[in-house]
Structure formats: structure tokens, C-alpha cells
Protein backbone atom coordinates (compact mmCIF):
# COMPACT_ATOMS: atom_id res chain seq x y z
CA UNK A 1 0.00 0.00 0.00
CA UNK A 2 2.92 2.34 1.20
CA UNK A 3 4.88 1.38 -2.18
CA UNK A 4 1.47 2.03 -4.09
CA UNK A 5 1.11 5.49 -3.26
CA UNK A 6 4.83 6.77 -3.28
CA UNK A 7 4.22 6.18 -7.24
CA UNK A 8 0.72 8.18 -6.93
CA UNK A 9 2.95 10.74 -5.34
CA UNK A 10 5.75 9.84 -7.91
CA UNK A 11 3.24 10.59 -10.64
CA UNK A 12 1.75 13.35 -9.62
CA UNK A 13 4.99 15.37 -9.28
CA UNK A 14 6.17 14.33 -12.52
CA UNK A 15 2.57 15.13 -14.47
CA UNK A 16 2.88 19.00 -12.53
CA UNK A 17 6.53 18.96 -13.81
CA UNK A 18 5.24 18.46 -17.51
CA UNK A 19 2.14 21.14 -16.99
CA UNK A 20 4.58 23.17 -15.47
CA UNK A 21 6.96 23.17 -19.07
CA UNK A 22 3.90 23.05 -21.09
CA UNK A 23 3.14 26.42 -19.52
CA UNK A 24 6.59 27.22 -20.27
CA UNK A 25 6.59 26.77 -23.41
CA UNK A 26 3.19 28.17 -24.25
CA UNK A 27 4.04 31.57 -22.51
CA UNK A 28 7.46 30.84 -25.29
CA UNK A 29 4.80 30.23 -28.09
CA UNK A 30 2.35 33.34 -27.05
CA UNK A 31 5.40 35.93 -27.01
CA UNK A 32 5.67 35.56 -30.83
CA UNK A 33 2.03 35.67 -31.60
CA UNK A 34 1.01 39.44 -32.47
CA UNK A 35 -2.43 39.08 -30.84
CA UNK A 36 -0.87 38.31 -27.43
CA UNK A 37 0.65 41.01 -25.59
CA UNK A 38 4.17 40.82 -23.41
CA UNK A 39 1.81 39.59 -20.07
CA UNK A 40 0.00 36.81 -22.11
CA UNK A 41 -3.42 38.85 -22.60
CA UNK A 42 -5.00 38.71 -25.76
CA UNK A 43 -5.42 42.02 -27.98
CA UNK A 44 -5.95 43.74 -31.08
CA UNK A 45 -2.43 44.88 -32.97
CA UNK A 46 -1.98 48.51 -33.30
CA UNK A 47 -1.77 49.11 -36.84
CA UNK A 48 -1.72 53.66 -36.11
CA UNK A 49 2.41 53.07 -37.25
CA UNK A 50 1.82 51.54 -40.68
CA UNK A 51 1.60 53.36 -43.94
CA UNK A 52 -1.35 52.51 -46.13
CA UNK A 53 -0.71 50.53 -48.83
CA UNK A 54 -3.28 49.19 -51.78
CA UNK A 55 -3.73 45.78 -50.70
CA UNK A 56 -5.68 42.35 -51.66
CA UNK A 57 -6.58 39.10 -50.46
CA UNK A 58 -8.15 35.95 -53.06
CA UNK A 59 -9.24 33.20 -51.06
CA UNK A 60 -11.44 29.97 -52.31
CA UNK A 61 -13.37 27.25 -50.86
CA UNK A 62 -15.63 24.17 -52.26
CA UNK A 63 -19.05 23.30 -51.46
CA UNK A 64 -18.69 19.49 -52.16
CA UNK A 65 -22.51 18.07 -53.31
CA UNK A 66 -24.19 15.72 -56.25
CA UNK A 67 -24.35 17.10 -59.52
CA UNK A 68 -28.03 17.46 -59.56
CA UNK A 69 -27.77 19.75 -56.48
CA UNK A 70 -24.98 21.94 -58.17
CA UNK A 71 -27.02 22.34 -61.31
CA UNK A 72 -30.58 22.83 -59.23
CA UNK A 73 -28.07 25.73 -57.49
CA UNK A 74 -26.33 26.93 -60.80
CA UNK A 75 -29.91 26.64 -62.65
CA UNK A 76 -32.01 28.79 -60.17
CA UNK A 77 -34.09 25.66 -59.60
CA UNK A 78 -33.87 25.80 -55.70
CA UNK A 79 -37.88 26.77 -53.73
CA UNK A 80 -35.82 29.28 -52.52
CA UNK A 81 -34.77 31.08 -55.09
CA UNK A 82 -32.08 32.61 -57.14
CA UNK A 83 -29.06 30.77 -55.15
CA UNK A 84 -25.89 32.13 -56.56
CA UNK A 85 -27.10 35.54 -56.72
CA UNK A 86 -28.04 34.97 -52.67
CA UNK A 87 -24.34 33.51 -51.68
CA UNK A 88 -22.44 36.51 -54.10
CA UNK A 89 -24.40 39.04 -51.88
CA UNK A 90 -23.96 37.27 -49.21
CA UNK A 91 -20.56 37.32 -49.40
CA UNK A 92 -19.69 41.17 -49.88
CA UNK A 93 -21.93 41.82 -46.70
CA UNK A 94 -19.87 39.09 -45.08
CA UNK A 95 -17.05 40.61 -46.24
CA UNK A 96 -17.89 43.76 -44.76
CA UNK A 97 -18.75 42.70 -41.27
CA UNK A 98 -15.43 40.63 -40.77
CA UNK A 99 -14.27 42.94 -38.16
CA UNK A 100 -17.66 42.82 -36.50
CA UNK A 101 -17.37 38.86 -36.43
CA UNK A 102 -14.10 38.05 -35.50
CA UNK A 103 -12.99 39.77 -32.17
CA UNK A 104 -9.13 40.41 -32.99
CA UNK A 105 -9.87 42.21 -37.18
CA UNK A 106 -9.92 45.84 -37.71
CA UNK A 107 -12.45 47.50 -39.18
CA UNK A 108 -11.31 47.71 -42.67
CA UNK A 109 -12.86 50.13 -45.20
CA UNK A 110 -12.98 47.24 -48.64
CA UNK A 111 -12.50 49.11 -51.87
CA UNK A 112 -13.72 45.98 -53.68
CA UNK A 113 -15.09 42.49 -53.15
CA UNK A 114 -15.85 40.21 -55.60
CA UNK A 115 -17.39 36.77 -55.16
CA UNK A 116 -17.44 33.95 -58.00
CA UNK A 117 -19.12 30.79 -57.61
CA UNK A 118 -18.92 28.09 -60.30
CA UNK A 119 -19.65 24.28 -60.91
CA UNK A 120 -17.43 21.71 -61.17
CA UNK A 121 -17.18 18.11 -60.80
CA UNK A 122 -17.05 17.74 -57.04
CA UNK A 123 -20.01 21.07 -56.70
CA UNK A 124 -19.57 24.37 -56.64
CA UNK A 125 -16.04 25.87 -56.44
CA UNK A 126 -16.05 29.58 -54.37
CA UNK A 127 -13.70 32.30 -54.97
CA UNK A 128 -13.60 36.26 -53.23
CA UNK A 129 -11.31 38.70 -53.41
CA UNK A 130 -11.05 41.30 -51.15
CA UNK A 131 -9.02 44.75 -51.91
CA UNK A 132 -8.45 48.29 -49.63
CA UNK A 133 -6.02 50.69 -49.40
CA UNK A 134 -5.13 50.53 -45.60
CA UNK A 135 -2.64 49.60 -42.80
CA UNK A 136 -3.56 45.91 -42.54
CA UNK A 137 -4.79 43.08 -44.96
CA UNK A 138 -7.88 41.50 -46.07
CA UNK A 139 -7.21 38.03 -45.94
CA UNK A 140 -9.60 37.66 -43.13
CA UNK A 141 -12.12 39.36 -45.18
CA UNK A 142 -11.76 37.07 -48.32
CA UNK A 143 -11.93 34.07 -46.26
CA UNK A 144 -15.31 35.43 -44.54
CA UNK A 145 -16.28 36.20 -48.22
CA UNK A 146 -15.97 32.71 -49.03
CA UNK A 147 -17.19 30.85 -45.86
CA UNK A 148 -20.63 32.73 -45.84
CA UNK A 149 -21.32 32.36 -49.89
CA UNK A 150 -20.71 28.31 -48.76
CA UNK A 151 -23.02 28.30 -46.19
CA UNK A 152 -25.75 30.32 -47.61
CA UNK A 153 -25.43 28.13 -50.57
CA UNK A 154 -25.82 25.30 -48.28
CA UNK A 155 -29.19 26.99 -47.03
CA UNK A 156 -30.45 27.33 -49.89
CA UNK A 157 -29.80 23.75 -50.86
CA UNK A 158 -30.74 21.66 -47.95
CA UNK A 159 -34.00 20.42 -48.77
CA UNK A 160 -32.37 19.47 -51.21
CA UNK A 161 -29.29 17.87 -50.35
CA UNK A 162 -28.66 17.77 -46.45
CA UNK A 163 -24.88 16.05 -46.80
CA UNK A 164 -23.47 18.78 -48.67
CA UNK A 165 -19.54 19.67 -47.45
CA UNK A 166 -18.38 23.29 -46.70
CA UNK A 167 -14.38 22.74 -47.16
CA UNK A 168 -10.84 23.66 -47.89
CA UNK A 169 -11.26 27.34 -47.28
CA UNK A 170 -8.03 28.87 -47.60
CA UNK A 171 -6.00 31.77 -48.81
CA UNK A 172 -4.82 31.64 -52.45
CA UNK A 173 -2.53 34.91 -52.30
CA UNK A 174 -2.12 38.26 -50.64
CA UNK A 175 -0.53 41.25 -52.23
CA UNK A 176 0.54 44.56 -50.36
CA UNK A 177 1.87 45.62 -47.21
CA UNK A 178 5.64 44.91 -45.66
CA UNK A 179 5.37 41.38 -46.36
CA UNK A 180 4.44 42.09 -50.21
CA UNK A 181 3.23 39.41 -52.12
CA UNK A 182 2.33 35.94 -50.87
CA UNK A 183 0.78 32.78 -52.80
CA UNK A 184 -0.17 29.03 -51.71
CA UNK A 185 2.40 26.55 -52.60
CA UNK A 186 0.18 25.63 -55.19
CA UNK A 187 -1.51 27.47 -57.64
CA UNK A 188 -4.42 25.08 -57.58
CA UNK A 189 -8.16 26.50 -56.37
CA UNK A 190 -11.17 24.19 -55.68
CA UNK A 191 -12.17 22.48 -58.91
């Protein structure tokens, strides 16, 4: 019994020990993230320093579905109504609110969003772009773009498909700002 709960002890020491460089190394990690200030708090950058620059943002996702959903979408067949119309709008007010949505985003004044949503063989491949001429980027905003024209897509589709996939959004390429240009390591987009 005695030997039995020296190792409790044993183990318990050794599990703080491992919280205790976990913690370590998180506080580490959280020093080089620019949301995270010097006393581990989150907040927003301060972005007053930068110059404005014309900057842009193309991101792209897929809503994965049957054909015959994608072409009752494409075709304006959905009870709902004009779908693809619905998800482009969607999109720019999406776009628009990003800072509104997600805590850590500036307010960014958008010079330009475009969505484009067409079929291919897996559904319906998504594309925004997202442009301003500001101290911070608008990948956040592109991304938004793309996520909400998915899922309003989706809503207009469900009655008539219920499995349909929201996935792979991601950034295709940035331009602007100190960092300049930046493009996935492939130059591949949904579909």
C-alpha cells in the first residue's frame, strides 16, 4: 500500500513537472504571436504606425454536393430562389462585417469584393477577393467572403441535399503591405 502510493505521489509530481513546461513553453509560443501582448493577454495589434498601402486578399473554398444539387443551385431551380445571386451578396456583406465577427480584425474600409461561384465536378467551387487601401490586410475578409457564400449556398440547398460539405477554405494569395506578395504553394483552387 505504502509502495502504491509513493508512485501516486511519484506521478503526480512528474505530471505537474510536464504542466509546469507546457506552460513554459506556451508563454514561449504566445510571445511571438502578435495578438498576445508581453503579459499573455489577448489584444488587437496597433496598426496607427503603418503606412497605407493598396492591398488584396483571393481566397477559395468548395461546397462538395451531387451534380443534380450543383445544377438545381447553378440553374435557379432551388424553392428558394435565385441561389448564386443569394451567396455573391452574401458574401460582400460578409465581407464587410469581418471585423464585427471576428474579435481580434480591424475595421477595414474594402475598396472591392468580388465573389465567384462556379460548378465543377465535385459542386460548386467559391472564390472572393477582397481589396483596400489601408494599414492591414484582407485576408480575413476574403476568407469570410468565401465561408458565408458556402453556407448560404448550403441553405439554400438543404431540402435538397442535407450532406453537402463546406471545405478547404483557404487563402490563395495576398498582395501589399511589408510582407508584399504571398501565394499558396500551389496554384491550384477548388475544382
Amino acid at each position: 500500500m505504502l509502495h502504491n502510493a509513493a508512485g501516486q505521489h511519484a506521478k503526480r509530481r512528474l505530471s505537474e513537472a510536464v504542466d509546469v513546461v507546457d506552460v513554459a513553453g506556451s508563454i514561449a509560443a504566445m510571445a511571438e504571436l502578435s495578438h498576445v501582448d508581453k503579459n499573455g493577454a489577448i489584444s488587437m495589434v496597433d496598426v496607427s504606425a503603418k503606412p497605407a498601402t493598396a492591398r488584396s486578399a483571393t481566397a477559395s473554398g468548395l461546397l462538395r454536393c451531387s451534380p443534380s444539387t450543383r445544377d438545381a443551385l447553378l440553374g435557379g431551380t432551388i424553392k428558394k430562389g435565385e441561389a448564386i445571386v443569394t451567396a455573391k451578396v452574401a458574401g460582400v456583406l460578409a465581407a464587410k462585417k469581418t471585423g464585427e465577427l471576428i474579435p481580434l480584425c480591424h475595421p477595414i474600409a474594402l475598396t472591392d469584393v468580388q465573389v465567384e461561384i462556379v460548378g465543377v465536378d465535385d459542386g460548386l467551387a467559391i472564390t472572393a477577393t477582397a481589396r483596400c487601401v489601408g494599414p492591414t490586410g484582407v485576408e480575413m475578409e476574403a476568407m469570410t467572403a468565401v465561408s458565408i457564400a458556402g453556407l448560404t449556398l448550403y441553405d439554400m440547398g438543404k431540402a435538397v441535399e442535407r450532406g453537402m460539405r463546406l471545405e478547404a477554405v483557404r487563402l490563395i494569395t495576398k498582395t501589399g503591405g511589408a510582407s508584399g506578395t504571398w501565394r499558396a504553394d500551389d496554384d491550384t483552387t477548388n475544382g
